[in-house]
N, C-alpha and C. Protein backbone atom coordinates (compact mmCIF):
# COMPACT_ATOMS: atom_id res chain seq x y z
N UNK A 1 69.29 100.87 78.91
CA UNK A 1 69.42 100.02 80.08
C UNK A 1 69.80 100.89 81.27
N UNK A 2 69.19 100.81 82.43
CA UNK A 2 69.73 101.47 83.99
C UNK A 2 70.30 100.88 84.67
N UNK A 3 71.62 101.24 85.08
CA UNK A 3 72.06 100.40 85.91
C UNK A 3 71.66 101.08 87.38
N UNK A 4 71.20 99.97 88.51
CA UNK A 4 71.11 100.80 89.81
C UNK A 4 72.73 100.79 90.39
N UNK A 5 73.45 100.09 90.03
CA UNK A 5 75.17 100.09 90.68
C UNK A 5 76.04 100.70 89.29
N UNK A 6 76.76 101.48 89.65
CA UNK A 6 77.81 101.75 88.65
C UNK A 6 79.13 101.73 89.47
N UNK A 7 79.78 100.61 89.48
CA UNK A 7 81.31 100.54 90.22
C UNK A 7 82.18 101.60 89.75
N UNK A 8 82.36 101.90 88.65
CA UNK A 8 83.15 102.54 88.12
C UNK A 8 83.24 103.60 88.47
N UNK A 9 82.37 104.85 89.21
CA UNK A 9 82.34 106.25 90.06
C UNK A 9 82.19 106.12 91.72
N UNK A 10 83.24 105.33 92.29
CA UNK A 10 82.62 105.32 93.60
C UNK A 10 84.38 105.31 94.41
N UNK A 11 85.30 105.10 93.87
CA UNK A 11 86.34 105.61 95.03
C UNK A 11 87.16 107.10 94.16
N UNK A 12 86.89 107.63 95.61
CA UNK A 12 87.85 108.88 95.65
C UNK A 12 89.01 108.86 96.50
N UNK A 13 90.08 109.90 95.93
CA UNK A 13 91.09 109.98 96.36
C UNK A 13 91.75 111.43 96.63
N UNK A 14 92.17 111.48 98.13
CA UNK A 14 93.14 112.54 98.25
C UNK A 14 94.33 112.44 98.73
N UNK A 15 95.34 113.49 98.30
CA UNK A 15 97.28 113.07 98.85
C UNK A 15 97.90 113.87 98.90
N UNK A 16 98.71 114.07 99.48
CA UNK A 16 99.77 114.94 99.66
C UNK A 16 101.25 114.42 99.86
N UNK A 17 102.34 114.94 100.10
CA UNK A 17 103.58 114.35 100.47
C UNK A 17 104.20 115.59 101.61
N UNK A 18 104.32 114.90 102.64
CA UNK A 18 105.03 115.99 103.72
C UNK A 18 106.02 114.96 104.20
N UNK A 19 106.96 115.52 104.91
CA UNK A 19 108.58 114.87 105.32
C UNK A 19 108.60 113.70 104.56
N UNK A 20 108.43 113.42 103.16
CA UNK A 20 109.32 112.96 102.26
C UNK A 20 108.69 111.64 102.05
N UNK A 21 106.80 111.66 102.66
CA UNK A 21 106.41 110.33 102.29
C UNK A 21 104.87 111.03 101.77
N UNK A 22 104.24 110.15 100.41
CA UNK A 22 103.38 110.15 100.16
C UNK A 22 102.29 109.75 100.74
N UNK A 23 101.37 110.53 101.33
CA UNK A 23 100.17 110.28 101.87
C UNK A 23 98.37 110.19 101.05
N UNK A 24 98.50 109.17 101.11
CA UNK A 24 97.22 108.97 100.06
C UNK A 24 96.00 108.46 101.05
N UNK A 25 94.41 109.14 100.89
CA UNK A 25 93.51 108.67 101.35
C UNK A 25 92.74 108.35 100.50
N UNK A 26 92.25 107.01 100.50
CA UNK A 26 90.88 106.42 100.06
C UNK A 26 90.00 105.95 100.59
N UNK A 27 88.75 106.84 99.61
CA UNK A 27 87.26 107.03 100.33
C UNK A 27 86.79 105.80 99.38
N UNK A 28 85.40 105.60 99.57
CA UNK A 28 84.60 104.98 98.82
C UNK A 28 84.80 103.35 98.73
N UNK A 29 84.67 103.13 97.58
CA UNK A 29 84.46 101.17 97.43
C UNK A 29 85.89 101.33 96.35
N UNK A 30 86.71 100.45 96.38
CA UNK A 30 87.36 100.73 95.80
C UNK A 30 87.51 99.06 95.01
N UNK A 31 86.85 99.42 93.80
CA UNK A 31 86.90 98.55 93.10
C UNK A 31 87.37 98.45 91.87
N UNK A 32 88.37 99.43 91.36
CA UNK A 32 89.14 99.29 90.20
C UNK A 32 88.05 100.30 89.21
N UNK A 33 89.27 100.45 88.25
CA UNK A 33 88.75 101.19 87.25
C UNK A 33 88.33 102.85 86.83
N UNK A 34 87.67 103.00 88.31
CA UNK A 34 87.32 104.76 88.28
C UNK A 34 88.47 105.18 88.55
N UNK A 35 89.39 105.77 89.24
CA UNK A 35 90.51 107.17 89.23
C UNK A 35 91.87 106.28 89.32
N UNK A 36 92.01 104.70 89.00
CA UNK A 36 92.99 104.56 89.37
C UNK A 36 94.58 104.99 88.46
N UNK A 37 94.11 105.37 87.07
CA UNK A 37 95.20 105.62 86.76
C UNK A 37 95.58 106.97 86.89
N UNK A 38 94.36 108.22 87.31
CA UNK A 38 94.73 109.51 88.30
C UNK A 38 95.87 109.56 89.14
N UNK A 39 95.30 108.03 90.32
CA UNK A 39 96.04 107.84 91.24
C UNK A 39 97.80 107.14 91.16
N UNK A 40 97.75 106.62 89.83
CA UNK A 40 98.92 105.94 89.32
C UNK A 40 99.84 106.71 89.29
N UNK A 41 99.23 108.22 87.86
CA UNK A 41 99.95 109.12 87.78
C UNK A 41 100.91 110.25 89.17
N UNK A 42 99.90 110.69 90.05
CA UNK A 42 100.96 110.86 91.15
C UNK A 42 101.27 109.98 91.80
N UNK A 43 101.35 108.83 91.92
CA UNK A 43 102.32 108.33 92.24
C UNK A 43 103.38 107.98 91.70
N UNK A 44 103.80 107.82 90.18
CA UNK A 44 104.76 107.88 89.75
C UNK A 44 105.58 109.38 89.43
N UNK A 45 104.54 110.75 89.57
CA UNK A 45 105.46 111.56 89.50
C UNK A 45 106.03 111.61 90.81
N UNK A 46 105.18 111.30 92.15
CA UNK A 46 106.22 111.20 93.42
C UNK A 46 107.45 110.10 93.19
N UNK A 47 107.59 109.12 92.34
CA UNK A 47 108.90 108.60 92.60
C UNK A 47 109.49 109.24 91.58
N UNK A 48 109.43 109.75 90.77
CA UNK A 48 110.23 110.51 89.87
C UNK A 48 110.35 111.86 90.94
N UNK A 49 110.32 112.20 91.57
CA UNK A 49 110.81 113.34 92.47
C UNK A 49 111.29 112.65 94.31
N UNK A 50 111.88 111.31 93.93
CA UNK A 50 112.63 110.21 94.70
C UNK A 50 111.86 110.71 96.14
N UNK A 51 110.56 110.50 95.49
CA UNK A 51 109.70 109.96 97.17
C UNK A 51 108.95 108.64 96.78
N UNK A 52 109.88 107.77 97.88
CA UNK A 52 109.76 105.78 98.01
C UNK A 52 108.64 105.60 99.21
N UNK A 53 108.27 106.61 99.70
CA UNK A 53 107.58 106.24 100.86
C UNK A 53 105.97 106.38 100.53
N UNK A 54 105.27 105.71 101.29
CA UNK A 54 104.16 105.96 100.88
C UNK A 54 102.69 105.06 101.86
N UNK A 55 102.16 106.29 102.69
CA UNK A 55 101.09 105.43 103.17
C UNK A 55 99.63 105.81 102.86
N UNK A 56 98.60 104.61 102.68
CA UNK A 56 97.34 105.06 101.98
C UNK A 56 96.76 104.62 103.38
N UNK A 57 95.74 105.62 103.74
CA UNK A 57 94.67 105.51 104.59
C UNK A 57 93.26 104.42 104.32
N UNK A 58 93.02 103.21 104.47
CA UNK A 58 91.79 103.06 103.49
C UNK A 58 90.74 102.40 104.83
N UNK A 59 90.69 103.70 105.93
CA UNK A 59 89.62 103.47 106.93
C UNK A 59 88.31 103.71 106.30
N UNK A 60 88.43 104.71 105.14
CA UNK A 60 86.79 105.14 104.92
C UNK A 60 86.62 104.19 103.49
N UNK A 61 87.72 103.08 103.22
CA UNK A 61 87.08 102.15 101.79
C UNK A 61 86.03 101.24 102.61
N UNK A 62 84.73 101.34 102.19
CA UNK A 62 83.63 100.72 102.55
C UNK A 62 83.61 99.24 102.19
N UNK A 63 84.03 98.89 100.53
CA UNK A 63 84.10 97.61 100.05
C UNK A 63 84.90 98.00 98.74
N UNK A 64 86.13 96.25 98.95
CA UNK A 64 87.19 96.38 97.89
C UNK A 64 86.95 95.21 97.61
N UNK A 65 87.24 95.04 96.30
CA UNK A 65 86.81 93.32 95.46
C UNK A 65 88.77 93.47 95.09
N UNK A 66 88.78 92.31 94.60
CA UNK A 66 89.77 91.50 93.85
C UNK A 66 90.38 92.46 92.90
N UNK A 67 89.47 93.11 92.20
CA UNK A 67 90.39 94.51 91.31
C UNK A 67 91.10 94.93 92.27
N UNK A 68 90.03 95.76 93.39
CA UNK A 68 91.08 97.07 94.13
C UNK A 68 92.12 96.69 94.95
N UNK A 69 91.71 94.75 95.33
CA UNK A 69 93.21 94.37 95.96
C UNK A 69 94.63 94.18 95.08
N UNK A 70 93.82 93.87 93.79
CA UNK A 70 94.86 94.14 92.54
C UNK A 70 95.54 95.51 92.14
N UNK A 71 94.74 96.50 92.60
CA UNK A 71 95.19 97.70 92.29
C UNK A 71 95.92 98.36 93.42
N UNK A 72 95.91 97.99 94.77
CA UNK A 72 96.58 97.93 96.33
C UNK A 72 98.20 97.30 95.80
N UNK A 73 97.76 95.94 95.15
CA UNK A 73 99.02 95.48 95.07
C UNK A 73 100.04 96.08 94.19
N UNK A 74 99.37 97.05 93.31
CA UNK A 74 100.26 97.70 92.09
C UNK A 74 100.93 99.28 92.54
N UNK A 75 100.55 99.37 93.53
CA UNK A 75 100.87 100.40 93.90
C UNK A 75 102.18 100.06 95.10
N UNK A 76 101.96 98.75 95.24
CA UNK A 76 102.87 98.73 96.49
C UNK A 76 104.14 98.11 95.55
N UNK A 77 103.90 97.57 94.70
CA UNK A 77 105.10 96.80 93.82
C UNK A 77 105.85 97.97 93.00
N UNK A 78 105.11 99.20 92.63
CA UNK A 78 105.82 100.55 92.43
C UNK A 78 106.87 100.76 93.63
N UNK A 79 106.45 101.04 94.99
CA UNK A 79 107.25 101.70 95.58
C UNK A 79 108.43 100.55 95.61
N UNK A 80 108.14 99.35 96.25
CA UNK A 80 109.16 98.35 96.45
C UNK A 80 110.33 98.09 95.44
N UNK A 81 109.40 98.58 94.06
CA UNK A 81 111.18 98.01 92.90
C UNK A 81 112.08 99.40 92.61
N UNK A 82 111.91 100.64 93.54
CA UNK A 82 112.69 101.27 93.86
C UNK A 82 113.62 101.50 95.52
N UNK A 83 112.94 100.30 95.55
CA UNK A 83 113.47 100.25 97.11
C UNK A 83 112.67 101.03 98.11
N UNK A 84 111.53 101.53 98.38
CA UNK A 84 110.76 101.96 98.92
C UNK A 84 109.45 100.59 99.67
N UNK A 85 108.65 101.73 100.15
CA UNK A 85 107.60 100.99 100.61
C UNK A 85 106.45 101.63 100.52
N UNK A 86 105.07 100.31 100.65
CA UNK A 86 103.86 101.00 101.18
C UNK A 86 103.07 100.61 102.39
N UNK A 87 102.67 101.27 103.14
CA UNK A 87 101.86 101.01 104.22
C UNK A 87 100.60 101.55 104.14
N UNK A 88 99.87 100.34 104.69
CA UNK A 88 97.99 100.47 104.58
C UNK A 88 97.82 100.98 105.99
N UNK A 89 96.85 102.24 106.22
CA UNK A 89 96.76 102.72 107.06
C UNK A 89 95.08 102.42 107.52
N UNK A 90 94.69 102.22 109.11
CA UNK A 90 93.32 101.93 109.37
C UNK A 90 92.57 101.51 108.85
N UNK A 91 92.70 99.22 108.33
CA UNK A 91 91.95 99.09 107.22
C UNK A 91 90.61 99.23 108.02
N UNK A 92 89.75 99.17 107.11
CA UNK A 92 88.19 99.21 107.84
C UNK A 92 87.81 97.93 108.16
N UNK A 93 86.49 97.19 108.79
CA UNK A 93 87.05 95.72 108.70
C UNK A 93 86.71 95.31 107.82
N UNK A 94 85.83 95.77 106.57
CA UNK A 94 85.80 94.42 105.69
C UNK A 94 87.24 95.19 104.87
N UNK A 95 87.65 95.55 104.90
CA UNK A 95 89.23 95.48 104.22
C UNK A 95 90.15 95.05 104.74
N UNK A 96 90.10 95.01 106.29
CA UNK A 96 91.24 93.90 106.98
C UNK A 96 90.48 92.49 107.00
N UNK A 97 89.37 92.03 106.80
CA UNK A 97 88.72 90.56 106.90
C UNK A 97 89.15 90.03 105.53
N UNK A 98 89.41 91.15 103.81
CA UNK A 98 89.54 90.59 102.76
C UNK A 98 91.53 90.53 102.74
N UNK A 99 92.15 91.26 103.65
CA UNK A 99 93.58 91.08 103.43
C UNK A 99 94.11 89.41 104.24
N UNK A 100 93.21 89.38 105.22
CA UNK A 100 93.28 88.02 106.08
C UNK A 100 93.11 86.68 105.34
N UNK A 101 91.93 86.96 104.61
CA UNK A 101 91.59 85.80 103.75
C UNK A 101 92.25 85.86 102.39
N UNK A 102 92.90 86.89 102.01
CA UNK A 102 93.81 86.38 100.88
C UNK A 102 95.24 86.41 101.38
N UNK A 103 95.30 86.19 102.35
CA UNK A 103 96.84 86.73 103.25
C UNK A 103 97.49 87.53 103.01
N UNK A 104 97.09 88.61 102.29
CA UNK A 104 97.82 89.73 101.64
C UNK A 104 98.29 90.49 102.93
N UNK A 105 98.18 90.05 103.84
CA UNK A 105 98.21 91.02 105.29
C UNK A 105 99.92 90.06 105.75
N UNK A 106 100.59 89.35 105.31
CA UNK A 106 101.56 89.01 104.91
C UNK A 106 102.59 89.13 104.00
N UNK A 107 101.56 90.45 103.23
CA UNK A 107 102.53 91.05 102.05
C UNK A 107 102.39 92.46 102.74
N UNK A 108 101.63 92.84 102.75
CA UNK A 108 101.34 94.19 103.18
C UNK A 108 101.97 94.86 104.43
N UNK A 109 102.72 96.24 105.12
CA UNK A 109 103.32 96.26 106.36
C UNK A 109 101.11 97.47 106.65
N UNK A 110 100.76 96.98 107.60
CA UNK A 110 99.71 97.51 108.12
C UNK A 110 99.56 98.28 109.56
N UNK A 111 99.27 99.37 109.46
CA UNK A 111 99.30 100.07 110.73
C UNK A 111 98.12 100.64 111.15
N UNK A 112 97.97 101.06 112.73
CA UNK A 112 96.37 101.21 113.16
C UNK A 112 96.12 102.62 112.69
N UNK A 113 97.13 103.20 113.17
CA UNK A 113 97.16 105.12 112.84
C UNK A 113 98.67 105.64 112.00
N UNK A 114 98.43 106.32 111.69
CA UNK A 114 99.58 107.59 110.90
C UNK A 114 100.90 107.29 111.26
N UNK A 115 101.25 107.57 112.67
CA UNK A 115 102.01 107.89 113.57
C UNK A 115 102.96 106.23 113.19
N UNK A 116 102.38 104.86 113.35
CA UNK A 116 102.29 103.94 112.97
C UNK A 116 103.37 103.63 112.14
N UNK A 117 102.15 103.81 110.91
CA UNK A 117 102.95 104.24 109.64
C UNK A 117 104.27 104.56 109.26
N UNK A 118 104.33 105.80 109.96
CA UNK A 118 105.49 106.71 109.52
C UNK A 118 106.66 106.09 110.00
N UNK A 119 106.51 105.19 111.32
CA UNK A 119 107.40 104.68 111.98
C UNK A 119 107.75 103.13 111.64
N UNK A 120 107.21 102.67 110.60
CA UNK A 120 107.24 101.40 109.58
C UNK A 120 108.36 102.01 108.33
N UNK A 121 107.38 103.06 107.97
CA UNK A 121 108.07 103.22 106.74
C UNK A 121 109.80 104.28 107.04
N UNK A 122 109.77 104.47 108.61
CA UNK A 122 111.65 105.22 108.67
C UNK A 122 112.01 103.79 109.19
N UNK A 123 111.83 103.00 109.26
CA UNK A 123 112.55 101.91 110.03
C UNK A 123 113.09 100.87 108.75
């Protein structure tokens, strides 16, 4: 059988941590399943090395279904039950049109740029 879509190889991820907050970018469609438990893993070794902060870029996620808002939300419920946070950085619009319509943009602290961010997550 061929599939012409394979969800499962299509978001990538890059991160770093500088002044004491995790910076995560996601590319692609982020629909669960391909790298997220990659992405799980540093993030739990960043809170095991007591970094609570944490903002993901997801200007270049093209399209997120119901998994990857499920998998958005698991990442933010990590930082929060250590007393930390996460901030969504430059959603794209169909990722700010899908946080609107599930009101997750009421759970979520959302910022336009970096700078943003950083100033959410020291406050």
């Amino acid at each position: 059988m061929t599939y012409l879509f394979n969800p499962i190889v299509n978001m990538n991820f890059t991160h770093e941590t500088k002044d004491g907050i995790l910076r995560v970018v996601l590319e692609g469609d982020l629909l669960g399943a391909n790298r997220e438990q990659e992405l799980l893993e540093v993030v739990k070794e960043s809170l095991d090395k007591k970094v609570s902060a944490c903002l993901v870029d997801i200007s270049k996620v093209g399209y997120m279904n119901s998994t990857g808002l499920s998998f958005l939300i698991r990442l933010l419920t990590r930082f929060r039950n250590v007393g930390g946070d996460l901030v969504l950085v430059k959603p794209s619009e169909q990722a700010r049109k899908l946080l609107v319509i599930t009101k997750l943009n009421n759970i979520f602290s959302v910022a336009q740029d970096e700078e943003d961010a950083i100033q959410l997550l020291k406050a």
